[in-house]
N, C-alpha and C. Protein backbone atom coordinates (compact mmCIF):
# COMPACT_ATOMS: atom_id res chain seq x y z
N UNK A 1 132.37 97.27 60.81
CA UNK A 1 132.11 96.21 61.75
C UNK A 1 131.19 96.74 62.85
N UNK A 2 130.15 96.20 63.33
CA UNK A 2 129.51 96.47 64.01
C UNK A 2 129.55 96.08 65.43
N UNK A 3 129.51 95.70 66.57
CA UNK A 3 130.09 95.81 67.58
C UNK A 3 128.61 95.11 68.13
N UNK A 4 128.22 94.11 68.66
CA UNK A 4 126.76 93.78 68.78
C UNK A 4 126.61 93.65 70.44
N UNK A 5 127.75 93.88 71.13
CA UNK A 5 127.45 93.76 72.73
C UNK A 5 126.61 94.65 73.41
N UNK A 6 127.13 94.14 74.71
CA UNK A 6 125.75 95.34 75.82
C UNK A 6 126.23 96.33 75.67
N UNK A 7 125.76 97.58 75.90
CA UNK A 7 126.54 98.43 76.19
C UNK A 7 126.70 98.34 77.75
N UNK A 8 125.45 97.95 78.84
CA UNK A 8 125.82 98.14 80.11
C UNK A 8 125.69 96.39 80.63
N UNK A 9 126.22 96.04 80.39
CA UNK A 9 125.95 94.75 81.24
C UNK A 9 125.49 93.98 82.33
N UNK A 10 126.19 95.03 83.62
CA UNK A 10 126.43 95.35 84.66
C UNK A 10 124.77 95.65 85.11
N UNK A 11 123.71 96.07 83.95
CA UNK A 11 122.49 96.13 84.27
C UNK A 11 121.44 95.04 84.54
N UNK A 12 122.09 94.37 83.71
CA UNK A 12 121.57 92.58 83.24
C UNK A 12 121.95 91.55 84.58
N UNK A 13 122.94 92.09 84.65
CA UNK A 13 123.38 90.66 85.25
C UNK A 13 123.19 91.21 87.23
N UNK A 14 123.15 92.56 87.67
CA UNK A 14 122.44 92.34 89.08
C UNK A 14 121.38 92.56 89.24
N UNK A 15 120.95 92.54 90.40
CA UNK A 15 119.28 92.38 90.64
C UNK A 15 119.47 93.76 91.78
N UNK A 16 118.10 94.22 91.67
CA UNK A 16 117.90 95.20 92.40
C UNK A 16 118.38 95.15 93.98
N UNK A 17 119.19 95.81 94.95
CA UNK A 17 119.33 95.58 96.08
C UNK A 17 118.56 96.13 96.88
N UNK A 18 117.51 95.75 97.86
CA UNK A 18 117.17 96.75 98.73
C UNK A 18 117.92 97.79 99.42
N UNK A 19 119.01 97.63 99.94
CA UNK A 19 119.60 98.79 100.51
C UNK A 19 119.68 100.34 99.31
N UNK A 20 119.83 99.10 98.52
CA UNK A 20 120.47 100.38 96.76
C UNK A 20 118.96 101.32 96.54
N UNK A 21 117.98 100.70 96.77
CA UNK A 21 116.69 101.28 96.14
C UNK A 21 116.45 102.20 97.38
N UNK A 22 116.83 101.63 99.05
CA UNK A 22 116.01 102.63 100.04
C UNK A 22 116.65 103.90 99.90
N UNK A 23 117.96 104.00 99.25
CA UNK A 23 119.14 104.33 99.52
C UNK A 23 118.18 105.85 98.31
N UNK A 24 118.29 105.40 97.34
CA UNK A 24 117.90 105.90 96.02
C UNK A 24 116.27 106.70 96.69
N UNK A 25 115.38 106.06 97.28
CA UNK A 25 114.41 106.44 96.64
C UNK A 25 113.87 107.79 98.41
N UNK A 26 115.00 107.38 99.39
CA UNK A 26 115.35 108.86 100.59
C UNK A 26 115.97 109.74 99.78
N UNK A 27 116.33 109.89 98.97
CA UNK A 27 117.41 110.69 98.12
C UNK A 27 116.05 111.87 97.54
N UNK A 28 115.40 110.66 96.87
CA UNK A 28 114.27 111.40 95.82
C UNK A 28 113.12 111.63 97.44
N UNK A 29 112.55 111.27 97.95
CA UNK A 29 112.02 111.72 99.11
C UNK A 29 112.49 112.82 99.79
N UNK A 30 113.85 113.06 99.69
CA UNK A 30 114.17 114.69 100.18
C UNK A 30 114.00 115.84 99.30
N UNK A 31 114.58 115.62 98.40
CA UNK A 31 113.73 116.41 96.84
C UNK A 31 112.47 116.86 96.25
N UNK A 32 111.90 115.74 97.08
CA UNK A 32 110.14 115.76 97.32
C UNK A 32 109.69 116.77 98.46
N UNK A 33 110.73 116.59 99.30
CA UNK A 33 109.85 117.27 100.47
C UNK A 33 110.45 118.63 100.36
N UNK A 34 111.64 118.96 99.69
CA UNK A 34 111.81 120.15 99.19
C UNK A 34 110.91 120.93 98.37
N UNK A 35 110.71 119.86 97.16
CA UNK A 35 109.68 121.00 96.48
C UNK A 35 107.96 121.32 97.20
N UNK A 36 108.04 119.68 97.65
CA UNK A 36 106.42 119.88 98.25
C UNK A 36 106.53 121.53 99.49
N UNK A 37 107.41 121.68 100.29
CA UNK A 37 107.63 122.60 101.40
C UNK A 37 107.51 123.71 100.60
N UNK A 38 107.63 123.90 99.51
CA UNK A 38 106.63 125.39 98.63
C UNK A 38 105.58 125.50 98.32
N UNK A 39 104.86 124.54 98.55
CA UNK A 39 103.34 124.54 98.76
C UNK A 39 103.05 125.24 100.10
N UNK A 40 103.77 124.54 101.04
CA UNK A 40 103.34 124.80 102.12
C UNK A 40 103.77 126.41 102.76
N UNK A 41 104.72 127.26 102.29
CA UNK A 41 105.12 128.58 101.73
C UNK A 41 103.99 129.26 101.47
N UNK A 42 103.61 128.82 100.10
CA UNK A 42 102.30 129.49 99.41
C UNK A 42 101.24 129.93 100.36
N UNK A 43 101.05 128.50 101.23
CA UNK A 43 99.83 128.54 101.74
C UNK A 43 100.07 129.67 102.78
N UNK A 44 101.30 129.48 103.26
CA UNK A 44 101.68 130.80 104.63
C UNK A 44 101.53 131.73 104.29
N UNK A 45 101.91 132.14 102.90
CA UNK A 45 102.08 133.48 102.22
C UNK A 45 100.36 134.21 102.51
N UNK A 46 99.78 133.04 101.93
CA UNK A 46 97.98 133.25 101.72
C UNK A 46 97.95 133.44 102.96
N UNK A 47 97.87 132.93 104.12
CA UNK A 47 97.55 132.76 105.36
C UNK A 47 97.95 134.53 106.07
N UNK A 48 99.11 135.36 105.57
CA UNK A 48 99.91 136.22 105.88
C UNK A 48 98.91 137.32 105.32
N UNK A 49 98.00 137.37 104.09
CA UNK A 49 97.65 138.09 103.43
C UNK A 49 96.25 138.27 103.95
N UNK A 50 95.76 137.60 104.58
CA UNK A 50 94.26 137.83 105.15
C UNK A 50 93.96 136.50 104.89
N UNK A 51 92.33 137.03 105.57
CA UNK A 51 90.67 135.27 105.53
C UNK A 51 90.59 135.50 104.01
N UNK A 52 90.82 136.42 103.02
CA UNK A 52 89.99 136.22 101.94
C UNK A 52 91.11 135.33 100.69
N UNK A 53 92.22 135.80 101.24
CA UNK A 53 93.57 135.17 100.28
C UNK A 53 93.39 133.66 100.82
N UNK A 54 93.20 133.39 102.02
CA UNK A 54 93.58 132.04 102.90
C UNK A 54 92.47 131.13 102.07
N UNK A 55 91.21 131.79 101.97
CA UNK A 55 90.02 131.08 102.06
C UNK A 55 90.08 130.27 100.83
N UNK A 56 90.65 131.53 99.66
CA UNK A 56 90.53 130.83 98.77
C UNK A 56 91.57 129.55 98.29
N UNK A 57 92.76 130.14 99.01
CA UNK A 57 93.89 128.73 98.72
C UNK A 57 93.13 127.66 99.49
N UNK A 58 92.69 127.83 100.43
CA UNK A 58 92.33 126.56 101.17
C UNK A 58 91.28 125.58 100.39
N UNK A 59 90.19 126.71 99.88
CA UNK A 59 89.55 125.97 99.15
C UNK A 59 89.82 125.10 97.66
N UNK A 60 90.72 125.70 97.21
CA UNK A 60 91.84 125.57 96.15
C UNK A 60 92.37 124.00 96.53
N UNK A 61 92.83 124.08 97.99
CA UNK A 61 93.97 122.83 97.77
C UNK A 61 93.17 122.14 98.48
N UNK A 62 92.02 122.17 99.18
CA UNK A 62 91.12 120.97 99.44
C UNK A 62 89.87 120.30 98.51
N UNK A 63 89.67 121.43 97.76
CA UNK A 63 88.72 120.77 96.53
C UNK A 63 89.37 120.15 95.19
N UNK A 64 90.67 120.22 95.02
CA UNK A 64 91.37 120.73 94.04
C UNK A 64 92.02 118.33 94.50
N UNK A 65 91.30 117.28 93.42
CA UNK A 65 92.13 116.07 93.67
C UNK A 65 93.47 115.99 93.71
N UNK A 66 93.73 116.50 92.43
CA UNK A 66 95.22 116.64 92.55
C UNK A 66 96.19 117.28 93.39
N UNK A 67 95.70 118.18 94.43
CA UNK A 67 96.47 118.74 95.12
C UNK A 67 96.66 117.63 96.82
N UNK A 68 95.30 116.93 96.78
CA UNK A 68 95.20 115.69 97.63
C UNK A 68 96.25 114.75 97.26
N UNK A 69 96.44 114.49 96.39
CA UNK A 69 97.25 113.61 95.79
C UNK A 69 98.84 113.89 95.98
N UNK A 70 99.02 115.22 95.50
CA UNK A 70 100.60 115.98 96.10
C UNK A 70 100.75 115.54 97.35
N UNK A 71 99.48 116.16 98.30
CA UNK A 71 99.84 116.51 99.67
C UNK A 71 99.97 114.90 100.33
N UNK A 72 99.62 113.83 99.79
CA UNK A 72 99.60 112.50 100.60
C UNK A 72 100.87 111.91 100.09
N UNK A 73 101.08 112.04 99.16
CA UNK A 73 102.45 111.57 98.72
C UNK A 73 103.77 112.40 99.40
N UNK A 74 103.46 113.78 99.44
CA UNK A 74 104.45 114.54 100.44
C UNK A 74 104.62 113.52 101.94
N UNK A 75 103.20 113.72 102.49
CA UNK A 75 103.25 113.22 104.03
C UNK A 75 103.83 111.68 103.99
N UNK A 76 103.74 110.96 102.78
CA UNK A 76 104.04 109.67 102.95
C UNK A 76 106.11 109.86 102.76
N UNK A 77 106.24 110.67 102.04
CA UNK A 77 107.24 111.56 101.66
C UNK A 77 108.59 111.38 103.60
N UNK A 78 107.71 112.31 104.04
CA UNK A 78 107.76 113.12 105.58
C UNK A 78 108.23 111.97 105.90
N UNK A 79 107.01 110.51 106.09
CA UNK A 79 107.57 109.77 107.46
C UNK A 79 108.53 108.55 106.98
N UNK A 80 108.84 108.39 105.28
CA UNK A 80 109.60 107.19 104.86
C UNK A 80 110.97 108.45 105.30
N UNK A 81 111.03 109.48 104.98
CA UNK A 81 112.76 110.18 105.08
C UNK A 81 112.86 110.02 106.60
N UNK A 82 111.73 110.35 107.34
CA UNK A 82 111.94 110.19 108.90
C UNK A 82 112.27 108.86 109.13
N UNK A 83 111.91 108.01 109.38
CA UNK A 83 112.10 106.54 109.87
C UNK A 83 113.24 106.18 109.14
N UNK A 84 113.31 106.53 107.53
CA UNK A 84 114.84 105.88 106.97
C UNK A 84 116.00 106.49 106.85
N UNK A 85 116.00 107.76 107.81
CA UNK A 85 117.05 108.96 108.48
C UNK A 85 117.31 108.25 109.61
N UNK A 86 116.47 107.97 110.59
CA UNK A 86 117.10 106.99 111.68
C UNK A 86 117.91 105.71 111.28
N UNK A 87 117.08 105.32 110.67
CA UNK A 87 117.93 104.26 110.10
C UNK A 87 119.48 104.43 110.25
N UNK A 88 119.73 104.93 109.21
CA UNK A 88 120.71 105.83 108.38
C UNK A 88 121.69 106.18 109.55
N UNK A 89 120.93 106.48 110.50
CA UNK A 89 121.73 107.23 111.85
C UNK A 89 122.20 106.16 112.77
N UNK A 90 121.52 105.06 112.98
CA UNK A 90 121.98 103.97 113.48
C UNK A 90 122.84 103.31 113.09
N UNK A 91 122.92 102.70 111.56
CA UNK A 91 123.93 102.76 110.71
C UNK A 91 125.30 103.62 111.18
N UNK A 92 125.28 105.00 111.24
CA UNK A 92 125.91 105.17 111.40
C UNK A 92 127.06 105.17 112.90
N UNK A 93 126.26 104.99 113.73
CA UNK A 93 127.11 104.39 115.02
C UNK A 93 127.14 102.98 114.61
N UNK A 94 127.12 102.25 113.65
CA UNK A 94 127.55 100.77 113.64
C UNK A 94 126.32 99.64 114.19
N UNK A 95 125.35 100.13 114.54
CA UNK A 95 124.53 99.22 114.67
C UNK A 95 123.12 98.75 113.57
N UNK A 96 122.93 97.44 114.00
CA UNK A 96 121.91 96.86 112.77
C UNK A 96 122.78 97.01 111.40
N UNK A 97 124.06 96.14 111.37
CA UNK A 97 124.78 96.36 110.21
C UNK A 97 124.34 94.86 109.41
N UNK A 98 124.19 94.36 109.91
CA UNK A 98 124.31 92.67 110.00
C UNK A 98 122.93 92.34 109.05
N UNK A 99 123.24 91.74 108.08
CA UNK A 99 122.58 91.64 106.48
C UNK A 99 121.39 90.93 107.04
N UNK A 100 120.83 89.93 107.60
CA UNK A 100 119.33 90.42 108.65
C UNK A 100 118.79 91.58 109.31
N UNK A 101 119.80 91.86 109.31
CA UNK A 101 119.08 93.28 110.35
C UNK A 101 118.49 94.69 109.82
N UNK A 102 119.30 94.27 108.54
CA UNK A 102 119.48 95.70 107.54
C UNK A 102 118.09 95.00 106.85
N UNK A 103 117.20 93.94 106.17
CA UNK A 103 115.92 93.80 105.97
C UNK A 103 115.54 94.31 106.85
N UNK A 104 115.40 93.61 107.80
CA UNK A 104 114.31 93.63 108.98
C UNK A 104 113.93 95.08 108.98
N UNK A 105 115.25 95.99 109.30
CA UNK A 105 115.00 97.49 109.01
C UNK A 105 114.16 98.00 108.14
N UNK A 106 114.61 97.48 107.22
CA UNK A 106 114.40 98.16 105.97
C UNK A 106 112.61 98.11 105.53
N UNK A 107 112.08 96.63 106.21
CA UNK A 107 110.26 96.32 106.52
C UNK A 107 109.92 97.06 107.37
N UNK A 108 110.62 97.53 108.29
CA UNK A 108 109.95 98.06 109.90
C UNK A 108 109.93 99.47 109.61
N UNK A 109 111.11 100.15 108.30
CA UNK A 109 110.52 101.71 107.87
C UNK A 109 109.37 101.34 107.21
N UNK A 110 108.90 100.50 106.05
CA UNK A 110 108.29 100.57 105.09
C UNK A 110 106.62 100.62 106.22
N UNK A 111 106.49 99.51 107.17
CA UNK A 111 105.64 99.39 107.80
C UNK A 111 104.96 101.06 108.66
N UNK A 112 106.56 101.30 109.34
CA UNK A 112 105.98 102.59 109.98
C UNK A 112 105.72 104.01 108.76
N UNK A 113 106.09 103.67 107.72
CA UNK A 113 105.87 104.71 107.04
C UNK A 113 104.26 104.65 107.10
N UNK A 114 103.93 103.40 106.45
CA UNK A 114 102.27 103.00 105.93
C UNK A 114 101.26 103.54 107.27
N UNK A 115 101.87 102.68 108.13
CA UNK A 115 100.95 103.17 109.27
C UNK A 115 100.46 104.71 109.78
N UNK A 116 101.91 105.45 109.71
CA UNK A 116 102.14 106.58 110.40
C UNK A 116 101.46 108.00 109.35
N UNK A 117 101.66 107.34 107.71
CA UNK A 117 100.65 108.27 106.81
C UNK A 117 98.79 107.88 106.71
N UNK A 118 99.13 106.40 107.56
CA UNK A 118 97.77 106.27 107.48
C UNK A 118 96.96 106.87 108.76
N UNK A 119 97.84 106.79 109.79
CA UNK A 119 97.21 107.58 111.11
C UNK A 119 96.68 109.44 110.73
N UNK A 120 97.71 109.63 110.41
CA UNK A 120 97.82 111.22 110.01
C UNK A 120 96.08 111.89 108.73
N UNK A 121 96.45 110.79 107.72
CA UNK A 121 95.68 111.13 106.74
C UNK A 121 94.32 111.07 107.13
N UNK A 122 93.59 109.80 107.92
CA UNK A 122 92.85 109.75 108.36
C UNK A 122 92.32 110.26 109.61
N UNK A 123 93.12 109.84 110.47
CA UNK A 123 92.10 110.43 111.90
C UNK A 123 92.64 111.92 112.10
N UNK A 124 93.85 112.45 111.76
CA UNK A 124 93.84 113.64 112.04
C UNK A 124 93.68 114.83 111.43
C-alpha cells in the first residue's frame, strides 16, 4: 500500500512570515559576517607583512569582481545585523511588540540597511 500524502503539510498550508524570514535570514547574516571577518584577517595579516604583501592583496581584492561582490554583500551583511539587532533589543524590553509595529520595523531595517550600504559603498 502506498501511502500518497504530504509528507510536510505544514509547508503548504502557511505562508511565509516576515518576522520568521528577518528572524532566519540575521541568523545567516551573522554567519556571513563571520566568515566574511577572515577576509578582513587576511588582509591585516598582508598589511602586518609589509607594502609589498599589502600591495598585492589590495590589488587582488580591488581588481578581483568577485571579491567586490563578497565585500558588498558583507557590508550590506554589517548594517541589516546592525539595525535588526536593535530591533531585536527593543523587542526585548517589550517595546514595538504590537503586529503594526513589528512591520513598520521590520521596512525601517530593510530601508536603513539599503541606504546605509548605499552611503558607505559609494561616497566613502
Amino acid at each position: 500500500m502506498i501511502n500518497k500524502s504530504p509528507l510536510s503539510p505544514h509547508h503548504s498550508i502557511h505562508k511565509k512570515v516576515m518576522t520568521a524570514l528577518f528572524s532566519i535570514f540575521h541568523r545567516i547574516s551573522g554567519i556571513g559576517l563571520s566568515l566574511g571577518t577572515l577576509l578582513i584577517v587576511v588582509w591585516t595579516a598582508f598589511l602586518a607583512l609589509g607594502p609589498k604583501y599589502f600591495n598585492f592583496i589590495m590589488h587582488y581584492y580591488t581588481t578581483n569582481f568577485i571579491f567586490k561582490i563578497i565585500f558588498f554583500i558583507w557590508l550590506t551583511g554589517i548594517f541589516y545585523h546592525l539595525f535588526n539587532g536593535i530591533r531585536y533589543l527593543y523587542w526585548s524590553l517589550g517595546i514595538g511588540m504590537d503586529l503594526k509595529t513589528v512591520h513598520l520595523s521590520g521596512y525601517i531595517v530593510l530601508f536603513l540597511t539599503f541606504i546605509s550600504t548605499i552611503f558607505v559603498w559609494f561616497v566613502i
